[in-house]
N, C-alpha and C. Protein backbone atom coordinates (compact mmCIF):
# COMPACT_ATOMS: atom_id res chain seq x y z
N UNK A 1 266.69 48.50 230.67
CA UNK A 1 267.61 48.84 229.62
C UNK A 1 267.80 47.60 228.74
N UNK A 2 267.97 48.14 227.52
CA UNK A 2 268.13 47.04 226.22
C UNK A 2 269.31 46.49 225.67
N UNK A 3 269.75 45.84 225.60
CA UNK A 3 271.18 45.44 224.75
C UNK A 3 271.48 46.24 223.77
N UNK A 4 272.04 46.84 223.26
CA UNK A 4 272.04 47.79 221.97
C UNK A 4 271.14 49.17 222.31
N UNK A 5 270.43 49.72 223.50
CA UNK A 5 269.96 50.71 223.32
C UNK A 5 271.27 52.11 223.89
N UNK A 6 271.00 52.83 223.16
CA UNK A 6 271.65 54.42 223.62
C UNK A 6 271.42 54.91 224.41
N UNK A 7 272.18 55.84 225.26
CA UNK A 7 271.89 56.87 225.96
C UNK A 7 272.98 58.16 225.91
N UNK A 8 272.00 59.30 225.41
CA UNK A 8 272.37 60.15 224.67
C UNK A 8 272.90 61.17 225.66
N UNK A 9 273.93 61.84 225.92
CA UNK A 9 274.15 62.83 226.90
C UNK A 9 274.17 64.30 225.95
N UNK A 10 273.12 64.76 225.48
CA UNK A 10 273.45 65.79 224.82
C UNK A 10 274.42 67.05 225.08
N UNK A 11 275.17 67.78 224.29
CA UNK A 11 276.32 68.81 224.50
C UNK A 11 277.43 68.69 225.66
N UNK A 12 277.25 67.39 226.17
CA UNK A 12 278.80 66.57 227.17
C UNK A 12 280.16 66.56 226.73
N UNK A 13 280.15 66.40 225.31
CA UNK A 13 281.19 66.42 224.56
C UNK A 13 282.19 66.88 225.10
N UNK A 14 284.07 66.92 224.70
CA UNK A 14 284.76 68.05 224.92
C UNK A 14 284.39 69.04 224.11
N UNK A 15 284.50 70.02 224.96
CA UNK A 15 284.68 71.62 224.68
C UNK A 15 285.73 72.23 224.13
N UNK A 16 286.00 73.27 222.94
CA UNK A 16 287.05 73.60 222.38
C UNK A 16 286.24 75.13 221.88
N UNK A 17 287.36 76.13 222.23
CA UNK A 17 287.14 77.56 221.63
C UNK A 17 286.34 77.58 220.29
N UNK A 18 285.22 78.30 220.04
CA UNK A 18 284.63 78.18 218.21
C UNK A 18 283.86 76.98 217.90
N UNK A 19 283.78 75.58 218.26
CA UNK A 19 283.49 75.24 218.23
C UNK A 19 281.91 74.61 219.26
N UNK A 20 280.98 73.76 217.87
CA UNK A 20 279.61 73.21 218.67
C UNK A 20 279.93 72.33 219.09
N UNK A 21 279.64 72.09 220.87
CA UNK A 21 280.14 71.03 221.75
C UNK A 21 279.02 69.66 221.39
N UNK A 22 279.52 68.76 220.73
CA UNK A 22 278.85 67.52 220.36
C UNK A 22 278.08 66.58 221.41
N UNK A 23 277.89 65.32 221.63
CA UNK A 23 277.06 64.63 222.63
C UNK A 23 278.18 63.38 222.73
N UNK A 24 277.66 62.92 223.77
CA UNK A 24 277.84 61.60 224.24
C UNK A 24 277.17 60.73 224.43
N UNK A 25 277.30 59.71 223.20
CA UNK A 25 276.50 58.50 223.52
C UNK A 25 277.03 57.36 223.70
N UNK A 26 276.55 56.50 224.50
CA UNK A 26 277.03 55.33 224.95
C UNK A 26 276.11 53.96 224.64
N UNK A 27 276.24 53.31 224.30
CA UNK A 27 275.63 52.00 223.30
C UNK A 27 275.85 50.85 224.33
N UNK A 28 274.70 50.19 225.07
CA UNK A 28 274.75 49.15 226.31
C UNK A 28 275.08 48.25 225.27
N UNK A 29 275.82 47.06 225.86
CA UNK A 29 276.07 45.71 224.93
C UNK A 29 276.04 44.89 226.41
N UNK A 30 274.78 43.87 226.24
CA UNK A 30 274.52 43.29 227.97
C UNK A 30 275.73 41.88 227.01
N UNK A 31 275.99 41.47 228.79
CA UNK A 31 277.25 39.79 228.61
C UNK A 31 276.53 39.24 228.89
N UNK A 32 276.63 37.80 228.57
CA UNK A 32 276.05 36.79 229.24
C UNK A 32 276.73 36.54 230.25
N UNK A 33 275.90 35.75 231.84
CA UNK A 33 276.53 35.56 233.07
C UNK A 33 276.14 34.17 232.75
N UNK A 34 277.31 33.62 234.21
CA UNK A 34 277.09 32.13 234.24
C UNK A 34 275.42 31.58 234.92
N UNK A 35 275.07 32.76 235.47
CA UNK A 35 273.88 32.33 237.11
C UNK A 35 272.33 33.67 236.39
N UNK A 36 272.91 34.56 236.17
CA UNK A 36 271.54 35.04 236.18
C UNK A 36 271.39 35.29 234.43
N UNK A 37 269.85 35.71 234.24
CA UNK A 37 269.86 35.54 233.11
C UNK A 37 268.99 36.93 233.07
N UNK A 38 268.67 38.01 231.81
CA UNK A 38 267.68 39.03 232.02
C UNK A 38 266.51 38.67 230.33
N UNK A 39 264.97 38.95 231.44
CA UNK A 39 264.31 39.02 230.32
C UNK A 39 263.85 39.74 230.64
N UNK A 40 263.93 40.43 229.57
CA UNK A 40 263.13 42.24 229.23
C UNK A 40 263.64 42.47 230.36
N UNK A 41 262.75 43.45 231.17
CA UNK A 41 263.56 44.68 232.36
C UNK A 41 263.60 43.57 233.75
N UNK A 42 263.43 42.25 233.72
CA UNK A 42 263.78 41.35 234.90
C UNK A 42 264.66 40.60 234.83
N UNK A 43 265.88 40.50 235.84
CA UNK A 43 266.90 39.89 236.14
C UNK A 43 266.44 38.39 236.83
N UNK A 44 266.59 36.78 236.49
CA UNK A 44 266.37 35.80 236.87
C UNK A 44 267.54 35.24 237.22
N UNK A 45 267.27 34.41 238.39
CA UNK A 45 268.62 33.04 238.59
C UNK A 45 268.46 31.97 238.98
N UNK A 46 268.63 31.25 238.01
CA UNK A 46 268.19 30.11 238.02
C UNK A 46 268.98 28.68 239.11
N UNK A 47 268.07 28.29 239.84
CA UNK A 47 268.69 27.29 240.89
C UNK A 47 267.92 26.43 241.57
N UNK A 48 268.47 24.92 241.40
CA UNK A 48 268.47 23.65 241.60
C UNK A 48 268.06 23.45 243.04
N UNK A 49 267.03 22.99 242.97
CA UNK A 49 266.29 22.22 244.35
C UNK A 49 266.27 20.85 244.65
N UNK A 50 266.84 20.22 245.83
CA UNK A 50 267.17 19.13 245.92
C UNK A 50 265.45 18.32 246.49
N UNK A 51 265.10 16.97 246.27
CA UNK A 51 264.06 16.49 246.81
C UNK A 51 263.80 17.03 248.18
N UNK A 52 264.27 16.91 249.13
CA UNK A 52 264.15 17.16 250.79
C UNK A 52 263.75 18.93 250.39
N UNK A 53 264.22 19.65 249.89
CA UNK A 53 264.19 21.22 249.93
C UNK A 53 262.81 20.90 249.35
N UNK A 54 262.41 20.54 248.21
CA UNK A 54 261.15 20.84 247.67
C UNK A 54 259.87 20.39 248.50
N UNK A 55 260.01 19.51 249.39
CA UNK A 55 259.08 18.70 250.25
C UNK A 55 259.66 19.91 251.23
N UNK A 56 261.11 19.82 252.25
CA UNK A 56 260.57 20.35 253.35
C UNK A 56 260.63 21.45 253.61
N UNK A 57 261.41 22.43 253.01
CA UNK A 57 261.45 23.93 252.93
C UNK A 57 262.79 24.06 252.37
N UNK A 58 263.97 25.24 251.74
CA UNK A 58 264.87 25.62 251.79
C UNK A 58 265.18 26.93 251.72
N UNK A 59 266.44 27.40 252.38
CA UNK A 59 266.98 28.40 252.55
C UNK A 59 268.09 28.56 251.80
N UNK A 60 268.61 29.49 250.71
CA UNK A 60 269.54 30.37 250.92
C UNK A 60 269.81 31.33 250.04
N UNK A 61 271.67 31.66 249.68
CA UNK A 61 271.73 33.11 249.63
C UNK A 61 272.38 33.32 248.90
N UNK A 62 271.71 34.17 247.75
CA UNK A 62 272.70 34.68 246.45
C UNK A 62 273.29 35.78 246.80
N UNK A 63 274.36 35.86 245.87
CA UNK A 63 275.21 37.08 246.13
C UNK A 63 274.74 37.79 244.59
N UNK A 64 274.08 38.68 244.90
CA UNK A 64 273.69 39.92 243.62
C UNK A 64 274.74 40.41 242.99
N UNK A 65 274.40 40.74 241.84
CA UNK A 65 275.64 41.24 240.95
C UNK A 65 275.87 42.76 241.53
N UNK A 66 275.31 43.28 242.25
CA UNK A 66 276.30 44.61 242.82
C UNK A 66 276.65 44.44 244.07
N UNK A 67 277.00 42.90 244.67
CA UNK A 67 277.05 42.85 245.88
C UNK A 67 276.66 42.46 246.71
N UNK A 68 275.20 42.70 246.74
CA UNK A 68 274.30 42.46 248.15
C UNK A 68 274.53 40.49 248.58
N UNK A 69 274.06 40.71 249.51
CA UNK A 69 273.62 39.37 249.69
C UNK A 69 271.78 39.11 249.97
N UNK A 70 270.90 38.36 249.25
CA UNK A 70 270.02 37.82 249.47
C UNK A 70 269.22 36.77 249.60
N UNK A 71 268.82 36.68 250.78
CA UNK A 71 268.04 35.47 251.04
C UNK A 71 266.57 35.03 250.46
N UNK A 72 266.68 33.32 249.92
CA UNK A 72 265.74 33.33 249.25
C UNK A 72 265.37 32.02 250.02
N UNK A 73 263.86 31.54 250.33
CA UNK A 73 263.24 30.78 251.50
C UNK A 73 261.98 30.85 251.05
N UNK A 74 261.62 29.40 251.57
CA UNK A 74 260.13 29.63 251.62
C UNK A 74 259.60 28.94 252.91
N UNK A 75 258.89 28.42 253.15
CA UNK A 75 258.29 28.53 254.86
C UNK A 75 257.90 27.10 254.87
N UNK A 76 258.59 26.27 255.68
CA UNK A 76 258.90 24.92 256.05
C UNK A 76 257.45 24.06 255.83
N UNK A 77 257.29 23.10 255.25
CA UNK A 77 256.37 22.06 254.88
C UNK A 77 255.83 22.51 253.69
N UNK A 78 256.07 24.05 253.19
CA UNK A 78 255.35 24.20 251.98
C UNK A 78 256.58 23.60 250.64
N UNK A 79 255.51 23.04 250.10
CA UNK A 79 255.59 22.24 248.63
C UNK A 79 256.02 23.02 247.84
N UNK A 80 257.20 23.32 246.79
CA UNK A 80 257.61 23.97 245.61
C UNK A 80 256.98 22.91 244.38
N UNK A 81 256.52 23.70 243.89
CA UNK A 81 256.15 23.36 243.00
C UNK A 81 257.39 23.57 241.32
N UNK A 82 258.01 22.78 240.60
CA UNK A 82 258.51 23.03 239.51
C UNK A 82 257.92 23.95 238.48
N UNK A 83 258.88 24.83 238.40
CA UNK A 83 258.68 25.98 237.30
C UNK A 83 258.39 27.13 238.37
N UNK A 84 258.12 27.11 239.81
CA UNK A 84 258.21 28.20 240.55
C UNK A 84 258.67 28.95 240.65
N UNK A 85 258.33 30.73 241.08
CA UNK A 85 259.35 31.34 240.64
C UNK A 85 259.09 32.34 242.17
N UNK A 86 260.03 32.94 242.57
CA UNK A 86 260.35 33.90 243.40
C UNK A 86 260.35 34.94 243.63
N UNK A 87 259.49 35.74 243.68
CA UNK A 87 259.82 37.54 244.13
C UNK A 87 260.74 37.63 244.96
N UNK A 88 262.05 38.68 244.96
CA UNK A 88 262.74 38.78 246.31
C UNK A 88 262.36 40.29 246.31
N UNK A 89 262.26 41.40 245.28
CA UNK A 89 262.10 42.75 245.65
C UNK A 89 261.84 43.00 243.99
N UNK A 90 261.28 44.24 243.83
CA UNK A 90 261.23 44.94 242.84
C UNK A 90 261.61 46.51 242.92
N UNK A 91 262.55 46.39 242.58
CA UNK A 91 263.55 47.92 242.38
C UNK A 91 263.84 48.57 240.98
N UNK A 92 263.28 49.48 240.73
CA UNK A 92 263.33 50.18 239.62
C UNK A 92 264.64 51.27 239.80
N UNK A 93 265.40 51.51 238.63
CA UNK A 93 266.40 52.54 238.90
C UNK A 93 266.60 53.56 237.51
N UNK A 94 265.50 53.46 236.81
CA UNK A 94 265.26 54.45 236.01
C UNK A 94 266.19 55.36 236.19
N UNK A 95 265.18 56.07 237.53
CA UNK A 95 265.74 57.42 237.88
C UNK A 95 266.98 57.92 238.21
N UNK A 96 267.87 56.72 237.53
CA UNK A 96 269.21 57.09 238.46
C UNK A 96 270.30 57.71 237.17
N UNK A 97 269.41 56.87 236.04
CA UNK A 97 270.08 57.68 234.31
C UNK A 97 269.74 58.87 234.35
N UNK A 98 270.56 59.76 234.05
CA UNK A 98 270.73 61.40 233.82
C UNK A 98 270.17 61.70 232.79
N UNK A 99 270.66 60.90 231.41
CA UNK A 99 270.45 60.99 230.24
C UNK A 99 269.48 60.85 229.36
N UNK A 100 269.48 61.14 227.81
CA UNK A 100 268.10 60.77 227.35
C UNK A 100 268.11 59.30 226.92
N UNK A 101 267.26 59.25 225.58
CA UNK A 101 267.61 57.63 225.07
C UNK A 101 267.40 57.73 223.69
């Protein structure tokens, strides 16, 4: 989803005797957060690796913006390299909008 894009709920409107029941649209306006950032349809968060973590491994755990908690690690003696970046999951939720666009 886009900053400024619509989603159209066609004939949702209130209902009134005689009358054509109109739509509902709703206009996303994304905030800026302090920790994660979104480009295009991927959510990033950006975070600071100390010397010892980048040489000897590190562990830990963001708290997701709906909650979750996840762990982010990589496997002891391996080298991070700067500008590295992380897969933790890829979850699509398309399917969870009712509406059109």
């Amino acid at each position: 989803m886009q900053h400024g894009q619509e989603i159209t709920f066609p004939g949702e409107a209130d209902e009134a005797p005689d009358t054509v029941t109109g739509d509902i649209v709703f206009v996303l306006q994304q905030k800026d957060h302090p920790k994660f950032k979104r480009k295009g349809e991927d959510l990033f968060y950006e975070h600071t690796l100390s010397l010892s973590e980048v040489l000897c491994g590190f562990k830990f755990v963001i708290a997701h913006l709906d909650g979750r908690q996840l762990l982010i690690k990589s496997n002891p003696g391996e080298v991070v390299k700067p500008g590295t970046y992380f897969v933790t999951c890829r979850e699509y939720r398309r399917d969870s909008l009712q509406g059109g666009s």
